[in-house]
PDB file of N, CA and C in Angstrom:
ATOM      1  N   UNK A   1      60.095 217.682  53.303  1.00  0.00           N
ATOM      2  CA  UNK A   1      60.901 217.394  54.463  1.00  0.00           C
ATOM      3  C   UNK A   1      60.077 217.599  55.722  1.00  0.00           C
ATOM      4  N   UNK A   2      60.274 216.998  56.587  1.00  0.00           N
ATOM      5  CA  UNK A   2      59.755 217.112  57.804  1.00  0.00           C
ATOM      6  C   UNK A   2      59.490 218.235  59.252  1.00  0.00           C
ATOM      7  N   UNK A   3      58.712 218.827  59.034  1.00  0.00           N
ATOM      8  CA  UNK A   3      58.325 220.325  59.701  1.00  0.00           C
ATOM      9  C   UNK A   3      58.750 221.153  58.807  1.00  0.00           C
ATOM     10  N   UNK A   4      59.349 221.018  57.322  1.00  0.00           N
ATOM     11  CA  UNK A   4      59.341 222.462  56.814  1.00  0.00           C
ATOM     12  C   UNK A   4      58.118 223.352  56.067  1.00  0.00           C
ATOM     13  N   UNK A   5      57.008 222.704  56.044  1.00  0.00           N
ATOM     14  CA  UNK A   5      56.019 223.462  55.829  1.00  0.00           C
ATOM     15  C   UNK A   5      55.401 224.329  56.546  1.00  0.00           C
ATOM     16  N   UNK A   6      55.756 225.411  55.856  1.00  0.00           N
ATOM     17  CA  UNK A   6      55.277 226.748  56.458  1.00  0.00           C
ATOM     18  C   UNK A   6      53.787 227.284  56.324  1.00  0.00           C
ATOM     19  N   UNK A   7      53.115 227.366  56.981  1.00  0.00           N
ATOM     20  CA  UNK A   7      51.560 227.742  56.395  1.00  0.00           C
ATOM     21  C   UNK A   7      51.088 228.860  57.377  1.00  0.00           C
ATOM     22  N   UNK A   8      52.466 229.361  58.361  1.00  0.00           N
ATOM     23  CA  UNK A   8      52.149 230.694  59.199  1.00  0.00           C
ATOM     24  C   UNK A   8      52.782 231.887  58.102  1.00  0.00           C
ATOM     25  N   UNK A   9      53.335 232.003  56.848  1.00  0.00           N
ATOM     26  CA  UNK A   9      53.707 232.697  56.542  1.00  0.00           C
ATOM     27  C   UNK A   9      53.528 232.721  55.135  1.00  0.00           C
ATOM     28  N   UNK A  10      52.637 233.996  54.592  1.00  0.00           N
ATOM     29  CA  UNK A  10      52.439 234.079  53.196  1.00  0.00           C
ATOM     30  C   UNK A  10      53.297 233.274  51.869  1.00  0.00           C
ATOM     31  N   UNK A  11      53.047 232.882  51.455  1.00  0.00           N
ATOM     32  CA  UNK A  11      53.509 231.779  50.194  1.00  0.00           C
ATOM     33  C   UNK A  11      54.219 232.936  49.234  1.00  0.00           C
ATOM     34  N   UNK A  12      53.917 233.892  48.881  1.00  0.00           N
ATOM     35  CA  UNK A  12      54.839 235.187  48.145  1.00  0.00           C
ATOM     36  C   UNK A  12      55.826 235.785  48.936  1.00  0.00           C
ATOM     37  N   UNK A  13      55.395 235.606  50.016  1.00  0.00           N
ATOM     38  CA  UNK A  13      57.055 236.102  50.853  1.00  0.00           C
ATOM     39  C   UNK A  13      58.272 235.294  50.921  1.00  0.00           C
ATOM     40  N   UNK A  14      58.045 234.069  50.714  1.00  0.00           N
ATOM     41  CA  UNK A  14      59.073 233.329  51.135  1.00  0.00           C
ATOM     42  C   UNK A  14      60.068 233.178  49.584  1.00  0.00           C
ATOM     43  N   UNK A  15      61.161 233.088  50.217  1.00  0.00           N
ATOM     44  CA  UNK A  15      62.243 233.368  49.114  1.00  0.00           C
ATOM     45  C   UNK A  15      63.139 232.205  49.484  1.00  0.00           C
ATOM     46  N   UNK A  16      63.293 231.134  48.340  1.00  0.00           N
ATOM     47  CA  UNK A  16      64.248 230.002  48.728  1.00  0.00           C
ATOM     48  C   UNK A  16      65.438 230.411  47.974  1.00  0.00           C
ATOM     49  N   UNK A  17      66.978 230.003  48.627  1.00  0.00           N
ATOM     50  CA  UNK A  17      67.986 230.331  48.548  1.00  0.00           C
ATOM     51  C   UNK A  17      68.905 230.416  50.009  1.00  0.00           C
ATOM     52  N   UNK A  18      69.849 230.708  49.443  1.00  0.00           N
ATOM     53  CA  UNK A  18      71.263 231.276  50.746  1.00  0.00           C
ATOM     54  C   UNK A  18      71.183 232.902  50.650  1.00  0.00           C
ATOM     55  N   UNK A  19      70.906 233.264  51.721  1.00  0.00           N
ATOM     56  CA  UNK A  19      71.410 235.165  51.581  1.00  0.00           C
ATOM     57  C   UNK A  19      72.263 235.164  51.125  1.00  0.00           C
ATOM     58  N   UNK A  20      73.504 234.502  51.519  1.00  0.00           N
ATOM     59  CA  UNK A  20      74.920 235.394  51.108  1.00  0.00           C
ATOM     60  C   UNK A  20      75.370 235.081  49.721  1.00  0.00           C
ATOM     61  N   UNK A  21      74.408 234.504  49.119  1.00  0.00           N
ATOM     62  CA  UNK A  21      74.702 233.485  48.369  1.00  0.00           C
ATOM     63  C   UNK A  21      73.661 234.020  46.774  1.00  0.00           C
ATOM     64  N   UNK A  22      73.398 235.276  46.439  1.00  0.00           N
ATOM     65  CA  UNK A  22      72.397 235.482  45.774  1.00  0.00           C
ATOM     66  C   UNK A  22      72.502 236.424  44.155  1.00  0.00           C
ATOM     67  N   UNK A  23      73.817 236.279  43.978  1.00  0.00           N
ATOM     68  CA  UNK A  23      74.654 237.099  42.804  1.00  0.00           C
ATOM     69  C   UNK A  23      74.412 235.765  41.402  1.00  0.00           C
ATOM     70  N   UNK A  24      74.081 236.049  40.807  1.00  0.00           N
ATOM     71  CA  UNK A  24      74.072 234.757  40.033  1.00  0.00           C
ATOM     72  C   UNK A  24      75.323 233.992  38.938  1.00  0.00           C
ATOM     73  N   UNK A  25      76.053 235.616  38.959  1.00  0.00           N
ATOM     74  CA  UNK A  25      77.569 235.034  38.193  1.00  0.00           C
ATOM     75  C   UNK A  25      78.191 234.664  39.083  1.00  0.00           C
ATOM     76  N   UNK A  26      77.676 234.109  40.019  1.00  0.00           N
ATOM     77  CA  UNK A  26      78.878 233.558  41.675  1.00  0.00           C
ATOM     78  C   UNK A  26      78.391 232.224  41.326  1.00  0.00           C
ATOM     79  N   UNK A  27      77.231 231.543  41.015  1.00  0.00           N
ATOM     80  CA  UNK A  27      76.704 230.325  41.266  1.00  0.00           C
ATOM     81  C   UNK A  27      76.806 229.332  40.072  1.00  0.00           C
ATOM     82  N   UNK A  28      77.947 229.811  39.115  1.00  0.00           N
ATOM     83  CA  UNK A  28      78.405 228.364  37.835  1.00  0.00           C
ATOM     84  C   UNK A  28      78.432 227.543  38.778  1.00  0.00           C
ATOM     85  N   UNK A  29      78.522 226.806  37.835  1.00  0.00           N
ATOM     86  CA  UNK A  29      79.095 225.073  38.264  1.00  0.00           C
ATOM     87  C   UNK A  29      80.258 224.857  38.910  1.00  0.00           C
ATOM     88  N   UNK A  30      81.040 225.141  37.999  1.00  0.00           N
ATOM     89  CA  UNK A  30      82.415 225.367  39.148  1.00  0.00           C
ATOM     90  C   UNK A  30      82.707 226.306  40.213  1.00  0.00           C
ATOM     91  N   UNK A  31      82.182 227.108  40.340  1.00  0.00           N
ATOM     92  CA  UNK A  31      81.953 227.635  41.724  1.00  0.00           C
ATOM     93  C   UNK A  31      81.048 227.073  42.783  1.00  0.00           C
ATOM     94  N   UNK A  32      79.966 226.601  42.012  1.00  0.00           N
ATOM     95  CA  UNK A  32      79.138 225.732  43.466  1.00  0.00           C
ATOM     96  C   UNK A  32      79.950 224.393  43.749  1.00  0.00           C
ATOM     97  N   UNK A  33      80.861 223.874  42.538  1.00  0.00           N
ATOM     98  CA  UNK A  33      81.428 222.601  43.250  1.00  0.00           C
ATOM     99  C   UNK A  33      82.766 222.635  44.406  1.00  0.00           C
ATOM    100  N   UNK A  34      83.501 224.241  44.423  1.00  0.00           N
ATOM    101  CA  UNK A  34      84.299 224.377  45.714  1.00  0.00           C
ATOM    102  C   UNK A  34      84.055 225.168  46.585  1.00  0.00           C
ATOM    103  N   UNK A  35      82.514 225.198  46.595  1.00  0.00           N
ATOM    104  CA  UNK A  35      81.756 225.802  47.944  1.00  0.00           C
ATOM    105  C   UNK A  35      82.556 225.094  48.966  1.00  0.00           C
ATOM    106  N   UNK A  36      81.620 223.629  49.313  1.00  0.00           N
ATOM    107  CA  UNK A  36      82.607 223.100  50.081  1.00  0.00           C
ATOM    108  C   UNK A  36      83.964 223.389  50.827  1.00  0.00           C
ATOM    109  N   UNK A  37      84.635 223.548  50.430  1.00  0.00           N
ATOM    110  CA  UNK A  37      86.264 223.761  50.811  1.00  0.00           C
ATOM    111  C   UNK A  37      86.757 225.520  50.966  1.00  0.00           C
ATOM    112  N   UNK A  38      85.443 226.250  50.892  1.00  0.00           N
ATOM    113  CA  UNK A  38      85.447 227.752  51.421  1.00  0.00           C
ATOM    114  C   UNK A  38      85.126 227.804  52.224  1.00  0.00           C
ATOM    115  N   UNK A  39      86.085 229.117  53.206  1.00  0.00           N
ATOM    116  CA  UNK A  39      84.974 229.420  54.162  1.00  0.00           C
ATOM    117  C   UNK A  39      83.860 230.270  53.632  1.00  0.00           C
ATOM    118  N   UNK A  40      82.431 229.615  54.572  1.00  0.00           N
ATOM    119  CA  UNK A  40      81.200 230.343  54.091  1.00  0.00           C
ATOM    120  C   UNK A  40      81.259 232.209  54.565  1.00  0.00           C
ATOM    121  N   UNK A  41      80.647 232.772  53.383  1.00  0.00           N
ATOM    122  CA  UNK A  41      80.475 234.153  54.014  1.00  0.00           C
ATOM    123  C   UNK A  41      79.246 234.422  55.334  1.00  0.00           C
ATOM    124  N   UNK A  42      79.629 235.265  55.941  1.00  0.00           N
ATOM    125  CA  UNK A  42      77.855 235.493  56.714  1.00  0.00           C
ATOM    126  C   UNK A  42      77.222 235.840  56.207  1.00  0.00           C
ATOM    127  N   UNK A  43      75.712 235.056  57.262  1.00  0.00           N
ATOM    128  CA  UNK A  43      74.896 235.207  56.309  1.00  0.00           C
ATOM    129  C   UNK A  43      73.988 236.394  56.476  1.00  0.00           C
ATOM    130  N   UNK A  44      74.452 237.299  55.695  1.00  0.00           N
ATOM    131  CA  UNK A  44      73.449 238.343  55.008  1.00  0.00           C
ATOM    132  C   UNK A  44      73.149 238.861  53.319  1.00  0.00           C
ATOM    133  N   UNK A  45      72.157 239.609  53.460  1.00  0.00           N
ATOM    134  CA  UNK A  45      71.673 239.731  52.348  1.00  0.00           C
ATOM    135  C   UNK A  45      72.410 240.710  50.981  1.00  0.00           C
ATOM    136  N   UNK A  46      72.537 240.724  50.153  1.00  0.00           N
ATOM    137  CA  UNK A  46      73.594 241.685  49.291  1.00  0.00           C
ATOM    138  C   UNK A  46      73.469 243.138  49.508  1.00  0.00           C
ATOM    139  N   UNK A  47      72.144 243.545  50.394  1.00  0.00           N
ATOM    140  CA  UNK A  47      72.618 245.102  50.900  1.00  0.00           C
ATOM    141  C   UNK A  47      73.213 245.303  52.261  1.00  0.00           C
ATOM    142  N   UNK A  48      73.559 244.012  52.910  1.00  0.00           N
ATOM    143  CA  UNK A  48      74.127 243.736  54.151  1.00  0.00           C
ATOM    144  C   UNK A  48      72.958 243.949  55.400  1.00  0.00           C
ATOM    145  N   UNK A  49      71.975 243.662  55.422  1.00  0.00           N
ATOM    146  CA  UNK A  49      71.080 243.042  56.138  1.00  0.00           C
ATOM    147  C   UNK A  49      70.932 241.644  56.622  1.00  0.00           C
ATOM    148  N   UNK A  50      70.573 241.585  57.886  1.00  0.00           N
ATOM    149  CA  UNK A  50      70.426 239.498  58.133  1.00  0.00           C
ATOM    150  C   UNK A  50      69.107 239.804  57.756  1.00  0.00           C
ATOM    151  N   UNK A  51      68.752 238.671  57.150  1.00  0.00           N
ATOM    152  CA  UNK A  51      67.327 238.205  57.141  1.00  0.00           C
ATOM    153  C   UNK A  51      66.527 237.890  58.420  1.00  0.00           C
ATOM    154  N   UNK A  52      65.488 238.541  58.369  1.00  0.00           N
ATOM    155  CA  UNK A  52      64.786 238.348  59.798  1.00  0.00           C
ATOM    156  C   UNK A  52      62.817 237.941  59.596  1.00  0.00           C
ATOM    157  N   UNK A  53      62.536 237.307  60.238  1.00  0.00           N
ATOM    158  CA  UNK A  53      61.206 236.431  60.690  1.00  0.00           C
ATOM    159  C   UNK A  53      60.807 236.594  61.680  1.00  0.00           C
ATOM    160  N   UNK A  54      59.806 236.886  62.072  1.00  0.00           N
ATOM    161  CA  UNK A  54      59.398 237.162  63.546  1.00  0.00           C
ATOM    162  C   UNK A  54      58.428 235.562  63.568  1.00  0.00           C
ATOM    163  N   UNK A  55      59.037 234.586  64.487  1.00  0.00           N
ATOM    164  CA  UNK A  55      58.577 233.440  64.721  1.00  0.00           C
ATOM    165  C   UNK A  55      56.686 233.487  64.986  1.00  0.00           C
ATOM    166  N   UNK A  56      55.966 232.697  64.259  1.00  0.00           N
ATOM    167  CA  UNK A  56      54.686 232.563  64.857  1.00  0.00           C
ATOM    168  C   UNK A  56      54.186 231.372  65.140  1.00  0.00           C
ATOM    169  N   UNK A  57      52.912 231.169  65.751  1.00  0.00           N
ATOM    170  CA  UNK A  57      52.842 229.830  66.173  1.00  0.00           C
ATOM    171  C   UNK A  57      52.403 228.724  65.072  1.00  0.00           C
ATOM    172  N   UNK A  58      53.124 227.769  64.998  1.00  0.00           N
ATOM    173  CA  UNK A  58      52.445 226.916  63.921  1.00  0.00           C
ATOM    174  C   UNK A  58      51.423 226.729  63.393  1.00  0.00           C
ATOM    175  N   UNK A  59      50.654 226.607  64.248  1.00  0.00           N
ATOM    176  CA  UNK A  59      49.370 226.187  63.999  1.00  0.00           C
ATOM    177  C   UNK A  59      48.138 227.808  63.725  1.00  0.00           C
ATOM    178  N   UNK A  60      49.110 228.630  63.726  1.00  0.00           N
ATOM    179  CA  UNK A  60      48.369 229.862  63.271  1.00  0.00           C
ATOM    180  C   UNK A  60      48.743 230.004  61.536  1.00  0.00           C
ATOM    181  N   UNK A  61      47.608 229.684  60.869  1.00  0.00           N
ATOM    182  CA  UNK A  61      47.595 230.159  59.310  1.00  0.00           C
ATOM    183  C   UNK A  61      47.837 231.494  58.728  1.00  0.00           C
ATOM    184  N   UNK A  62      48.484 231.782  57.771  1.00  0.00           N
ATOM    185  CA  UNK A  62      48.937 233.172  57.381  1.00  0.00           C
ATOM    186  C   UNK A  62      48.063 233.897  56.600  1.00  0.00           C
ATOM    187  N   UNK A  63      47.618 234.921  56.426  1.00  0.00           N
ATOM    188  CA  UNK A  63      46.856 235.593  56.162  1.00  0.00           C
ATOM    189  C   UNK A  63      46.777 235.843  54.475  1.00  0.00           C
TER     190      UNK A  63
END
């Protein structure tokens, strides 16, 4: 997709998913098909943390 490559931020850190979203007996099939029509929880992490990034500049490579 377009600008989502990240190359300011270590490749082992990054974690794809939804925070609020990270229990795995929550994510059958029939539960991901009336996501939709819920309201979404906020988004934090299952010990109740937001996820946080300290923005860097693009064009700076990650270490």
């Amino acid at each position: 997709l377009h600008r989502t490559l990240r190359r300011d931020i270590p490749q082992n850190e990054i974690t794809i998913g939804v925070a609020a979203y990270r229990d795995e007996k929550e994510l059958t099939l029939g539960q991901l098909l009336v996501l939709p029509f819920r309201k979404q929880r906020e988004w934090r992490l299952p010990d109740g943390l937001a996820p946080d990034r300290k923005p860097r500049p693009a064009h700076q490579l990650a270490e």
